[in-house]
PDB file of N, CA and C in Angstrom:
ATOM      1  N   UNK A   1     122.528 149.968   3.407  1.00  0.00           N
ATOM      2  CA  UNK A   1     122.341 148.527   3.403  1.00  0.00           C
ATOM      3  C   UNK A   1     122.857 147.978   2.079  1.00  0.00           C
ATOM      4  N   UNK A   2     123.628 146.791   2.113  1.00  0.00           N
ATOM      5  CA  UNK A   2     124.127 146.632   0.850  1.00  0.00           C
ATOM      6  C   UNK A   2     123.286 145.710   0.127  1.00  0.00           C
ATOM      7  N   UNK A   3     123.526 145.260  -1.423  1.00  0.00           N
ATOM      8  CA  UNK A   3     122.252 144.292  -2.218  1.00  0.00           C
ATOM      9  C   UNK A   3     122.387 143.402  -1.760  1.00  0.00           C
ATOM     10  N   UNK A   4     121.215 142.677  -1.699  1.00  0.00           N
ATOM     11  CA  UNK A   4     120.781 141.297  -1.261  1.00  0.00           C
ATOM     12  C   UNK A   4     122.087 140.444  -2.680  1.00  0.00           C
ATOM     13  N   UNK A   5     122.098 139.605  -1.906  1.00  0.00           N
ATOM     14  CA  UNK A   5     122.591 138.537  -2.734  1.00  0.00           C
ATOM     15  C   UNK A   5     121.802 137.774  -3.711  1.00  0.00           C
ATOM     16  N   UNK A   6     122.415 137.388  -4.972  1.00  0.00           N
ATOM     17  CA  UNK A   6     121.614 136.719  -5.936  1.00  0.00           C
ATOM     18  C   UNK A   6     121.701 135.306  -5.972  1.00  0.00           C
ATOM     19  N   UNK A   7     120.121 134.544  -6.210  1.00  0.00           N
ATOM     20  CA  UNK A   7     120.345 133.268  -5.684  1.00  0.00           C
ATOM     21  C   UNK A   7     119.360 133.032  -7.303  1.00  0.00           C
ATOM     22  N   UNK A   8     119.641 131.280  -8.260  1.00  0.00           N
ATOM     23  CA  UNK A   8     118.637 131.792  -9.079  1.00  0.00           C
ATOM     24  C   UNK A   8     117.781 130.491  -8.366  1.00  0.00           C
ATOM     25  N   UNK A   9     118.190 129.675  -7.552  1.00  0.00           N
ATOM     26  CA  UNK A   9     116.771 128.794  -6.708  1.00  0.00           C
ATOM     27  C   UNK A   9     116.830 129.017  -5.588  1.00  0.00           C
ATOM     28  N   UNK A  10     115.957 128.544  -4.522  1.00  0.00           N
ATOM     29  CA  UNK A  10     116.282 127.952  -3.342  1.00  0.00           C
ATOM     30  C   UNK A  10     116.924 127.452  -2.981  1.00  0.00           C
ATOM     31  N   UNK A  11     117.621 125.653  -3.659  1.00  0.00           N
ATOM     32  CA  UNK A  11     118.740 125.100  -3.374  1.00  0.00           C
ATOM     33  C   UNK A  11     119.904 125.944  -3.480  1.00  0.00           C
ATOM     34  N   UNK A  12     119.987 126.750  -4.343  1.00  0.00           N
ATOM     35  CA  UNK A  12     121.264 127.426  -4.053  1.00  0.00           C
ATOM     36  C   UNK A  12     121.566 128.694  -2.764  1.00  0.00           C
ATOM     37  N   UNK A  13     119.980 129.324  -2.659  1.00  0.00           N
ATOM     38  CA  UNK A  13     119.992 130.224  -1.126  1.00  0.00           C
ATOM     39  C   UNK A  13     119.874 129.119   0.236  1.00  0.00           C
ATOM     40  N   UNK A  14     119.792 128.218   0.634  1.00  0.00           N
ATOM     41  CA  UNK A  14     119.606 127.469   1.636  1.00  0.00           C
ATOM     42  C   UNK A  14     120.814 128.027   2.162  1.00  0.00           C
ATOM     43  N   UNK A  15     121.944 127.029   2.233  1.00  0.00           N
ATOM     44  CA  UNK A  15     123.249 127.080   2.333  1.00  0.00           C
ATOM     45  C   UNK A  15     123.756 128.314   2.955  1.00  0.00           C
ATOM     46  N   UNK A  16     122.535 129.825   2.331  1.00  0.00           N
ATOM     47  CA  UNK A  16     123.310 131.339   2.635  1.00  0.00           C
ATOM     48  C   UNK A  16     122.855 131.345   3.713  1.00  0.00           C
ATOM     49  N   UNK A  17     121.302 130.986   3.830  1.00  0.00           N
ATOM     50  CA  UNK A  17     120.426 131.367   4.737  1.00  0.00           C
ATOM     51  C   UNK A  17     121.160 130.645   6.003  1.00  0.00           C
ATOM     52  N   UNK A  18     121.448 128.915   5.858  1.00  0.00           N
ATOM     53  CA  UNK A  18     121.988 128.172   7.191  1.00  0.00           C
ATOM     54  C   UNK A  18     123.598 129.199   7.692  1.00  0.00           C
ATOM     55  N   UNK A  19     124.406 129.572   6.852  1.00  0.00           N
ATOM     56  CA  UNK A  19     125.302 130.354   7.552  1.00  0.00           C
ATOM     57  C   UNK A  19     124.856 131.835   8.099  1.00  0.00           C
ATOM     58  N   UNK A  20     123.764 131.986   7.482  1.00  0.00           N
ATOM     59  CA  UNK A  20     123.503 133.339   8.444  1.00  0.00           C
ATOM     60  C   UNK A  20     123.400 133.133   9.824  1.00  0.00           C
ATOM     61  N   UNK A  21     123.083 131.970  10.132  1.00  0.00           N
ATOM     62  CA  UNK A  21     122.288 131.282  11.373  1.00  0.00           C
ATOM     63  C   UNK A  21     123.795 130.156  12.271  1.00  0.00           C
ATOM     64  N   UNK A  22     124.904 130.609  11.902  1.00  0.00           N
ATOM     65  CA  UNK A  22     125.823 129.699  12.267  1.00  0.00           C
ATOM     66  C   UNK A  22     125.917 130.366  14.058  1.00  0.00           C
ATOM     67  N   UNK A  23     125.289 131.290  14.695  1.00  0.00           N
ATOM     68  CA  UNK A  23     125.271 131.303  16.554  1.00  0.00           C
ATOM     69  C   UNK A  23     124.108 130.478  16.556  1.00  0.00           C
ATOM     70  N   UNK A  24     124.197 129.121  16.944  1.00  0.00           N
ATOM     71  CA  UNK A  24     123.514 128.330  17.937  1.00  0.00           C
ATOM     72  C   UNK A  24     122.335 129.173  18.244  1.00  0.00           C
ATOM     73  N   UNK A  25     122.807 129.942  19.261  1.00  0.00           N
ATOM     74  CA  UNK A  25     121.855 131.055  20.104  1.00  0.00           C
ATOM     75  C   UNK A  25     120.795 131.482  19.245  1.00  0.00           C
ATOM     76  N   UNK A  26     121.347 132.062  17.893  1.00  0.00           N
ATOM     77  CA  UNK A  26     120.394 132.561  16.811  1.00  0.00           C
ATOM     78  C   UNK A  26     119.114 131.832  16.681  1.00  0.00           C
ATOM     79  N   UNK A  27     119.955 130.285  16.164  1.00  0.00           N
ATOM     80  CA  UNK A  27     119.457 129.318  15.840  1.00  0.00           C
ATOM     81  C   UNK A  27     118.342 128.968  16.847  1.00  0.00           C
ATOM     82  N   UNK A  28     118.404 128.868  17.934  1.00  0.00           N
ATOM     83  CA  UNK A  28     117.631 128.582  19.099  1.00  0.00           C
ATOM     84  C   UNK A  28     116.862 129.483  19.355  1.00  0.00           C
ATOM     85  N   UNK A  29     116.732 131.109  19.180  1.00  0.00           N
ATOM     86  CA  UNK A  29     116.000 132.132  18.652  1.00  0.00           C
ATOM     87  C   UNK A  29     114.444 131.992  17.653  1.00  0.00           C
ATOM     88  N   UNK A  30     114.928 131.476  16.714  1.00  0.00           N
ATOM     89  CA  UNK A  30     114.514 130.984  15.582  1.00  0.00           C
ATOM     90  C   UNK A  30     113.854 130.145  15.806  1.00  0.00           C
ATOM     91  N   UNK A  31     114.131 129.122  16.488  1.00  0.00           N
ATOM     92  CA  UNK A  31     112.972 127.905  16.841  1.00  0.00           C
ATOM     93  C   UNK A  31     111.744 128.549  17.730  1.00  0.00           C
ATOM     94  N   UNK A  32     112.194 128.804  18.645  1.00  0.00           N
ATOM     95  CA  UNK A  32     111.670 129.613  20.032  1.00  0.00           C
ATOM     96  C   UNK A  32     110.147 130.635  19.184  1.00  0.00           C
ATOM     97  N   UNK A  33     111.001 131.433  18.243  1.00  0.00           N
ATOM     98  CA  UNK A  33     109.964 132.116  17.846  1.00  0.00           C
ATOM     99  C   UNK A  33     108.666 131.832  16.270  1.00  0.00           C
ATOM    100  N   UNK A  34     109.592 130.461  15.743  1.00  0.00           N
ATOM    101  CA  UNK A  34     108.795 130.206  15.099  1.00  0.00           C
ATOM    102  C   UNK A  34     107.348 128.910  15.709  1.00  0.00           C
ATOM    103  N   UNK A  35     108.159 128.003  16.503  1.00  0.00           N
ATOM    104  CA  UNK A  35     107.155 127.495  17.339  1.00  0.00           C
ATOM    105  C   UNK A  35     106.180 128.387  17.914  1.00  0.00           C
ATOM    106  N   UNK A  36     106.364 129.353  18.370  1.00  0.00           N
ATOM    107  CA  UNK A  36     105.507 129.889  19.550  1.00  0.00           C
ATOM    108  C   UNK A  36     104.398 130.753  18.862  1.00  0.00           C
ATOM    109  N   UNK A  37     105.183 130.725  17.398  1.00  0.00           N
ATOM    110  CA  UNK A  37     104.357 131.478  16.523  1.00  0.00           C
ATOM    111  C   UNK A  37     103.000 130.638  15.565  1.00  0.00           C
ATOM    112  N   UNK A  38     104.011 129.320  15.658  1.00  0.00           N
ATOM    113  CA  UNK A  38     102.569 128.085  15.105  1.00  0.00           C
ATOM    114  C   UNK A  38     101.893 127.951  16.659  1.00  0.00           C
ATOM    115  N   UNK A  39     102.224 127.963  17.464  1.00  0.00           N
ATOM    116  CA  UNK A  39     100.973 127.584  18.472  1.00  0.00           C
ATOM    117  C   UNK A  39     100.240 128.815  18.658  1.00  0.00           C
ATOM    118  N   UNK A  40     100.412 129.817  18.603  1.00  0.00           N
ATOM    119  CA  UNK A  40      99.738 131.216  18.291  1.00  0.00           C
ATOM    120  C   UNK A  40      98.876 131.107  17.509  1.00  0.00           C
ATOM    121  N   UNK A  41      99.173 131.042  16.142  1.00  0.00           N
ATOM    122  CA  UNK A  41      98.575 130.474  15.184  1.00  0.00           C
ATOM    123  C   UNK A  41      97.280 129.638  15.464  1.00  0.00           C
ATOM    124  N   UNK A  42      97.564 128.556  15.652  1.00  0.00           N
ATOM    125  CA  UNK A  42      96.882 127.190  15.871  1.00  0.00           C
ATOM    126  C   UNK A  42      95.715 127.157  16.821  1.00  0.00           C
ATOM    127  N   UNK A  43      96.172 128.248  18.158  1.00  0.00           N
ATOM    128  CA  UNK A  43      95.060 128.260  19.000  1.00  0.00           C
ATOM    129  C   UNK A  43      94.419 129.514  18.971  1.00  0.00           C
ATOM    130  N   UNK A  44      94.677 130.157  18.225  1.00  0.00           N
ATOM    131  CA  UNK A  44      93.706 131.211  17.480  1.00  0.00           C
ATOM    132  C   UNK A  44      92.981 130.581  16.903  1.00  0.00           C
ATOM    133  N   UNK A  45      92.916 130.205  15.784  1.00  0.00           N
ATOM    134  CA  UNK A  45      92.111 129.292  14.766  1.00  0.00           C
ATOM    135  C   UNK A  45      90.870 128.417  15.915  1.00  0.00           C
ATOM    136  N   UNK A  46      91.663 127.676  16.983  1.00  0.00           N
ATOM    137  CA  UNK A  46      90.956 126.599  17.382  1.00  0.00           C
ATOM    138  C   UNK A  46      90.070 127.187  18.518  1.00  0.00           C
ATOM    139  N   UNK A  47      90.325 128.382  18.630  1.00  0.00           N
ATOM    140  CA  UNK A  47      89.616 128.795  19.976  1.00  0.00           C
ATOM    141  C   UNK A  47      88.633 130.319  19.026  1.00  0.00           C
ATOM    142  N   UNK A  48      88.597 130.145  18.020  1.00  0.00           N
ATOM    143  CA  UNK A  48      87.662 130.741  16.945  1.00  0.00           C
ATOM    144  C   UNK A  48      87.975 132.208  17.086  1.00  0.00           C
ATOM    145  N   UNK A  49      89.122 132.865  17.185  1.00  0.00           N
ATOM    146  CA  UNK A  49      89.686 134.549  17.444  1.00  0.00           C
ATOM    147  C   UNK A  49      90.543 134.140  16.343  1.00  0.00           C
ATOM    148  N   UNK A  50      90.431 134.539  15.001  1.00  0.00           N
ATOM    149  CA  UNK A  50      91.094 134.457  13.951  1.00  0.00           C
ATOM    150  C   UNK A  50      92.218 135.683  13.771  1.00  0.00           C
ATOM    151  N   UNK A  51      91.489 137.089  14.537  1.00  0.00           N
ATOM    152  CA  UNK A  51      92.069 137.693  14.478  1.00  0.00           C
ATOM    153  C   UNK A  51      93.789 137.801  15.027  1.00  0.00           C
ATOM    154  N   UNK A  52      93.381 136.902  16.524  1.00  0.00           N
ATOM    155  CA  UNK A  52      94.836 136.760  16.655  1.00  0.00           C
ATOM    156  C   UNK A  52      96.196 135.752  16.217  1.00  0.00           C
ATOM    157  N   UNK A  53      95.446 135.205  15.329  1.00  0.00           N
ATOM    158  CA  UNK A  53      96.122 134.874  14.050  1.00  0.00           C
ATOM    159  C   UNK A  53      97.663 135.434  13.637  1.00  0.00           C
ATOM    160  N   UNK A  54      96.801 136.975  13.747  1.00  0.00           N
ATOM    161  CA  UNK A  54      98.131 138.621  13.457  1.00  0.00           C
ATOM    162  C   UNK A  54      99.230 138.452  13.949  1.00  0.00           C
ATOM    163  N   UNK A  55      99.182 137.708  14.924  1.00  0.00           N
ATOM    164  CA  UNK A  55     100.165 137.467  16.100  1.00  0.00           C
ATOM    165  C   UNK A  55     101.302 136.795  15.666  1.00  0.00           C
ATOM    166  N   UNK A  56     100.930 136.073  14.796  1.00  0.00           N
ATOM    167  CA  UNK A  56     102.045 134.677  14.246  1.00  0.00           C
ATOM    168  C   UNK A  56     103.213 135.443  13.927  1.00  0.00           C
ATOM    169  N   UNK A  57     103.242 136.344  12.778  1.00  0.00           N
ATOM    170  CA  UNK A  57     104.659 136.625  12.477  1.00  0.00           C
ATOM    171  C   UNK A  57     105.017 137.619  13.047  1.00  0.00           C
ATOM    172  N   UNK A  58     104.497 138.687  13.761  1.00  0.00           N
ATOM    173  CA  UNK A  58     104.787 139.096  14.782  1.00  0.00           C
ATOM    174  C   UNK A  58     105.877 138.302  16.104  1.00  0.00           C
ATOM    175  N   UNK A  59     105.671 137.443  15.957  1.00  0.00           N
ATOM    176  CA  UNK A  59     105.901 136.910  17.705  1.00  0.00           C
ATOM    177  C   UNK A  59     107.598 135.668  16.976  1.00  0.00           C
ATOM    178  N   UNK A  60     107.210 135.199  15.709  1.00  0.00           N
ATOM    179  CA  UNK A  60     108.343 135.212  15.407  1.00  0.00           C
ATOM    180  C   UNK A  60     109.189 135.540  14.507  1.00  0.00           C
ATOM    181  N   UNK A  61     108.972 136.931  13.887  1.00  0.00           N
ATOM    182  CA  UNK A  61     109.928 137.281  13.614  1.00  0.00           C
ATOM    183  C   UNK A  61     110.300 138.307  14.404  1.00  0.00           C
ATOM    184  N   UNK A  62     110.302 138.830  15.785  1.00  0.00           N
ATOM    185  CA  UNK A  62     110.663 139.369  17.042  1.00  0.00           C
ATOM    186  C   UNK A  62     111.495 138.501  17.504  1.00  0.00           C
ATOM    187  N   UNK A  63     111.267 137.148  17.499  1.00  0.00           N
ATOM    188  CA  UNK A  63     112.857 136.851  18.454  1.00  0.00           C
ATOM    189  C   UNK A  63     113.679 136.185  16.617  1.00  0.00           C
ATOM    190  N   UNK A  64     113.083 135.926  15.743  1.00  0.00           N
ATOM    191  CA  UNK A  64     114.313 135.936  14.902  1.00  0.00           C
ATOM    192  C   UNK A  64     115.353 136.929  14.667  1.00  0.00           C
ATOM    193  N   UNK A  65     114.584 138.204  14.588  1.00  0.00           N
ATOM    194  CA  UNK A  65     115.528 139.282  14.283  1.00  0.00           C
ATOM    195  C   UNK A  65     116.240 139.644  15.534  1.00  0.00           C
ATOM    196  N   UNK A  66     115.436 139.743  17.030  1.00  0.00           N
ATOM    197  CA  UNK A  66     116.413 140.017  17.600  1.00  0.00           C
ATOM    198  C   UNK A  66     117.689 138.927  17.859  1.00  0.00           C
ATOM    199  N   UNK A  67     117.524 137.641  17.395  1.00  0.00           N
ATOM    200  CA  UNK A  67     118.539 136.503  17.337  1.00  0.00           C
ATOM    201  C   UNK A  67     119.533 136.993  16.422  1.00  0.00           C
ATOM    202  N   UNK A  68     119.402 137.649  15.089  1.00  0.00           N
ATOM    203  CA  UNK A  68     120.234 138.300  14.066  1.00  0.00           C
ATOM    204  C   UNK A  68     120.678 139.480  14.178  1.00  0.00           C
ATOM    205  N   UNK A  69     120.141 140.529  15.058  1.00  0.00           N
ATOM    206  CA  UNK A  69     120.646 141.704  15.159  1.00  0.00           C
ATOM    207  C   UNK A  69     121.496 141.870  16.833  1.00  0.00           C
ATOM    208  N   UNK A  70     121.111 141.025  18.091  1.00  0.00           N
ATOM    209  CA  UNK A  70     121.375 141.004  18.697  1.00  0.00           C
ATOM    210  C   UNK A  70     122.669 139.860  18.950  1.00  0.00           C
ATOM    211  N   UNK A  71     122.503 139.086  19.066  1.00  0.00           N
ATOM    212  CA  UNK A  71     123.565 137.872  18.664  1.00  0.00           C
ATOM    213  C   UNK A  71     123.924 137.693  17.657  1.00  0.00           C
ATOM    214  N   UNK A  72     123.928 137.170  16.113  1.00  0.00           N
ATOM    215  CA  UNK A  72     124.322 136.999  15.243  1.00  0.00           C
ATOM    216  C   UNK A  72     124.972 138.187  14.476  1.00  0.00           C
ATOM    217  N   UNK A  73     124.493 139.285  14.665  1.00  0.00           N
ATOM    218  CA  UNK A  73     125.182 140.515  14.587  1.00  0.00           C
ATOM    219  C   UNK A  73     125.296 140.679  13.079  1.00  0.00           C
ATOM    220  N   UNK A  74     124.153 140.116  12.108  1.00  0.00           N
ATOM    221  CA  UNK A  74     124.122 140.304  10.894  1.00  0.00           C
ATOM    222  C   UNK A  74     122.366 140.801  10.765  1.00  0.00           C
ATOM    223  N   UNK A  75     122.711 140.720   9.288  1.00  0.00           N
ATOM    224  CA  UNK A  75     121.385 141.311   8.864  1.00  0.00           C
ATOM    225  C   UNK A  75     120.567 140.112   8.154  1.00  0.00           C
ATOM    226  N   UNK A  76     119.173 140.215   8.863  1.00  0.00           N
ATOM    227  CA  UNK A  76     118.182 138.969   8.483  1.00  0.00           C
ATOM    228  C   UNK A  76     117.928 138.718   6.835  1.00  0.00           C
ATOM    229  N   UNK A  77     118.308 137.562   6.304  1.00  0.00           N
ATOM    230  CA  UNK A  77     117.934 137.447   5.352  1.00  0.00           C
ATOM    231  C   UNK A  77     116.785 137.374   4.775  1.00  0.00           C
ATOM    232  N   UNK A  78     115.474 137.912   5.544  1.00  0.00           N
ATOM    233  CA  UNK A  78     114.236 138.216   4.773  1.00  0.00           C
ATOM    234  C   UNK A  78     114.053 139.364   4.656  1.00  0.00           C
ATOM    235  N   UNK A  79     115.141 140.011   4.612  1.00  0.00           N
ATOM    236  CA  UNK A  79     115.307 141.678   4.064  1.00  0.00           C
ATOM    237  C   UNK A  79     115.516 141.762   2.936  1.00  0.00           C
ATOM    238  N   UNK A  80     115.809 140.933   2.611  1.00  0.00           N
ATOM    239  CA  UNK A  80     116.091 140.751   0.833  1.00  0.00           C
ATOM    240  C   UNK A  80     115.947 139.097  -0.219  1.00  0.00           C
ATOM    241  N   UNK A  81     115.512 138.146   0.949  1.00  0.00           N
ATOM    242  CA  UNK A  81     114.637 136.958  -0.007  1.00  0.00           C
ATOM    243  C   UNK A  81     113.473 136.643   1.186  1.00  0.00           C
ATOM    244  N   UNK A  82     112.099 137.674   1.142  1.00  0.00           N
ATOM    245  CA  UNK A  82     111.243 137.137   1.812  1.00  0.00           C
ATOM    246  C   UNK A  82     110.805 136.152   1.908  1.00  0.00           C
ATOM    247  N   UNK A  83     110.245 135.232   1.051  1.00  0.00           N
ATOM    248  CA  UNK A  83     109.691 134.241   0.743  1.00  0.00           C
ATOM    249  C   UNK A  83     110.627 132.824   0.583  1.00  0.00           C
ATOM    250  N   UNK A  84     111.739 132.550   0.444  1.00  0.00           N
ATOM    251  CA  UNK A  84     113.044 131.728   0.527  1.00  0.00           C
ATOM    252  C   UNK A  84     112.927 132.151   2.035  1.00  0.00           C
ATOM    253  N   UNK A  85     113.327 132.819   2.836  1.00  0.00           N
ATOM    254  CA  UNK A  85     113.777 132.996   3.771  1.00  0.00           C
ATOM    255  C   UNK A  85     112.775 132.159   4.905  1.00  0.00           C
ATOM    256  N   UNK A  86     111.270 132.338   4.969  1.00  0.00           N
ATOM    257  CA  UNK A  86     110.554 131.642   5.550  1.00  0.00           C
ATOM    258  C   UNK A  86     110.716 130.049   5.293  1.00  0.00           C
ATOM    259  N   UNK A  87     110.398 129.569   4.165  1.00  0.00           N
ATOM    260  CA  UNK A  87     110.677 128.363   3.622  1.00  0.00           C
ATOM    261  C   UNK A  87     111.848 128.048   4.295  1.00  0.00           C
ATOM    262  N   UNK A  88     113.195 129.015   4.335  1.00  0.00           N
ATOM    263  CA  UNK A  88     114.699 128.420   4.926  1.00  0.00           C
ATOM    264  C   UNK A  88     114.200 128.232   6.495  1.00  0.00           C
ATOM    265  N   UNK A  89     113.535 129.324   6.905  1.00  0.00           N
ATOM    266  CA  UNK A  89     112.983 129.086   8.285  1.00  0.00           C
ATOM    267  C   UNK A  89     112.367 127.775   9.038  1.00  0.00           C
ATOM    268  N   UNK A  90     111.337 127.243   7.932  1.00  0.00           N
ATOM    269  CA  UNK A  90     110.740 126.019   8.155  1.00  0.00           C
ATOM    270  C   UNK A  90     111.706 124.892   7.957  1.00  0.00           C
ATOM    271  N   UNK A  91     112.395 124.745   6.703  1.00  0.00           N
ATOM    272  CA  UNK A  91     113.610 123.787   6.480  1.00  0.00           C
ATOM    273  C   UNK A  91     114.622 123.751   8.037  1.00  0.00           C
ATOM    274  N   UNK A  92     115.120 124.954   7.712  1.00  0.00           N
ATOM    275  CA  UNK A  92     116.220 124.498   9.218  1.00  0.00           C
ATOM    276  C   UNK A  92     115.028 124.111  10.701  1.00  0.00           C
ATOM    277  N   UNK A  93     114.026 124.465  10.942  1.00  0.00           N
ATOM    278  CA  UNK A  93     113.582 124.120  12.272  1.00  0.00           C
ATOM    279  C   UNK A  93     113.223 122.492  11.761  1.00  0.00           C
ATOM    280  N   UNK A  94     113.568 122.060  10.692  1.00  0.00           N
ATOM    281  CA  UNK A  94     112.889 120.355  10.569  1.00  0.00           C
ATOM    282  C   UNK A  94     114.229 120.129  10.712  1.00  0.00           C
ATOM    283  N   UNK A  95     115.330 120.177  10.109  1.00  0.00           N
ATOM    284  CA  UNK A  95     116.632 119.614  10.392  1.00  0.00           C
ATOM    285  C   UNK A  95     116.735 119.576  11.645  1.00  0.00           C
ATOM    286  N   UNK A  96     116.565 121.060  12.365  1.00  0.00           N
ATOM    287  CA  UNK A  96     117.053 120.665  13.926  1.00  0.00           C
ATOM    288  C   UNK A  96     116.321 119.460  14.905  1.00  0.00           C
ATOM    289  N   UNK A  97     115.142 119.856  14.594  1.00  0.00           N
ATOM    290  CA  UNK A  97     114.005 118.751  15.178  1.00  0.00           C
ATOM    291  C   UNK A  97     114.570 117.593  14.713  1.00  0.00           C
ATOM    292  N   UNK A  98     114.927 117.161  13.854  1.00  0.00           N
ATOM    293  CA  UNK A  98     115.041 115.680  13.439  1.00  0.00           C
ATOM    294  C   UNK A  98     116.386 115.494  13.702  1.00  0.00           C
ATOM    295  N   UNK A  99     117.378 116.391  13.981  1.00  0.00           N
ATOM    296  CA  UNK A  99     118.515 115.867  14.263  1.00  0.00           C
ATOM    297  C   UNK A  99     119.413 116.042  13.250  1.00  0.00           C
ATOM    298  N   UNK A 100     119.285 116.755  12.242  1.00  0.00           N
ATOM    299  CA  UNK A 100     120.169 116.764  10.997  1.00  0.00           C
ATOM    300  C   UNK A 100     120.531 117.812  10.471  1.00  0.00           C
ATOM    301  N   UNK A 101     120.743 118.931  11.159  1.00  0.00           N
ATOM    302  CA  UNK A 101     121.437 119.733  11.227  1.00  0.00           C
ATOM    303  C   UNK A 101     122.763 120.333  11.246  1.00  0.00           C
ATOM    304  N   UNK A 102     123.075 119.167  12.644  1.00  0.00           N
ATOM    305  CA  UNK A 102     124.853 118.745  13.228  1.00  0.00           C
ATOM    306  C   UNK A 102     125.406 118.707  11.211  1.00  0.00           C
ATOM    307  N   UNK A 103     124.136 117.066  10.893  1.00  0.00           N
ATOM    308  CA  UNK A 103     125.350 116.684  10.171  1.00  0.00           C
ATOM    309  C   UNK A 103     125.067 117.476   8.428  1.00  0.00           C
ATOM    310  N   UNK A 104     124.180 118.143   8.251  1.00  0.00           N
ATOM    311  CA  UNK A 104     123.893 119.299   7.639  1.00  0.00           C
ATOM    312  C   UNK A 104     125.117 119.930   7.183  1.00  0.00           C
ATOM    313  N   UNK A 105     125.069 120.845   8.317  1.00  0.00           N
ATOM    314  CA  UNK A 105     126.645 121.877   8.384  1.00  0.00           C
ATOM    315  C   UNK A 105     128.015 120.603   8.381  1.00  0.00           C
ATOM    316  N   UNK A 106     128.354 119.710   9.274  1.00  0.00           N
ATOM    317  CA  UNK A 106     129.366 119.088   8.490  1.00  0.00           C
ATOM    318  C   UNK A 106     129.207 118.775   7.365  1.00  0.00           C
ATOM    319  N   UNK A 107     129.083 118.639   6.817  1.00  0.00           N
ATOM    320  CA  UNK A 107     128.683 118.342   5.002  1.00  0.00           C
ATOM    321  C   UNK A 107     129.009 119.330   4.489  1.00  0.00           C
ATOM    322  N   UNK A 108     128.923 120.832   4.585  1.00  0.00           N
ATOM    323  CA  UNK A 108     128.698 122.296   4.176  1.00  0.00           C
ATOM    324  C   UNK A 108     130.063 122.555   4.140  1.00  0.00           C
ATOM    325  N   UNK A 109     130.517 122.352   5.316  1.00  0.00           N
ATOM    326  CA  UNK A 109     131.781 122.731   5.630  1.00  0.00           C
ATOM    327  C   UNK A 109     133.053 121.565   5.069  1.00  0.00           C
ATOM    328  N   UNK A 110     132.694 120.917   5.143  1.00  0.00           N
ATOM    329  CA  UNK A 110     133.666 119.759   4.565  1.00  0.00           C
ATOM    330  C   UNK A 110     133.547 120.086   2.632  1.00  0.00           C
ATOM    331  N   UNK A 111     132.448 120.530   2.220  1.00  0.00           N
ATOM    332  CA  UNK A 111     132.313 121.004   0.946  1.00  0.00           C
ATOM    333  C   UNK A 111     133.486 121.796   0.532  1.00  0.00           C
ATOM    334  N   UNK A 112     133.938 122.906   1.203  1.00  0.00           N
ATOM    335  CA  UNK A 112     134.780 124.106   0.871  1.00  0.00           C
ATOM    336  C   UNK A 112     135.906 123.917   0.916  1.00  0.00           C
TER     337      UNK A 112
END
């Protein structure tokens, strides 16, 4: 496995993290399993089984990775920035939700 890449903030890993995620499919992976993983979450808590709580990152980081190893055909970037990588997780599922994603990546790409 080769070294993680060096980032010295967040603003500067975002950007790596959104091109890791440039298959749609991935991307749609990623939502799929981080939603399903806050309502996991959420109705654990609310239905007083804390334990299945456990479930949360379980359930999505199972379809993230298989979105990255199966489709995206790279290697997940919380193999080497755990904590950025979730945060990038939450960031891109608000862009997509809100619609600002599209113009996200044009911006990115028009950069280079």
């Amino acid at each position: 496995m080769s070294e993680p890449q060096k980032f010295q903030n967040y603003r500067e890993f975002f950007p790596y993290y959104v091109k890791a995620h440039s298959d749609l499919s991935n991307r749609v992976m990623h939502m799929i399993g981080t939603l399903l993983g806050m309502v996991v979450l959420v109705v654990a808590l609310v239905t007083g089984h804390p334990w299945y709580a456990v479930l949360w990152p379980v359930i999505a980081y199972a379809f993230a990775w298989t979105g990255h190893f199966l489709l995206e055909k790279n290697t997940p970037a919380t193999f080497g920035h755990p904590l950025w990588s979730l945060r990038g997780d939450y960031h891109m599922l608000a862009l997509m939700i809100t619609g600002r994603l599209g113009p996200y990546l044009e911006q990115k790409q028009n950069d280079q």
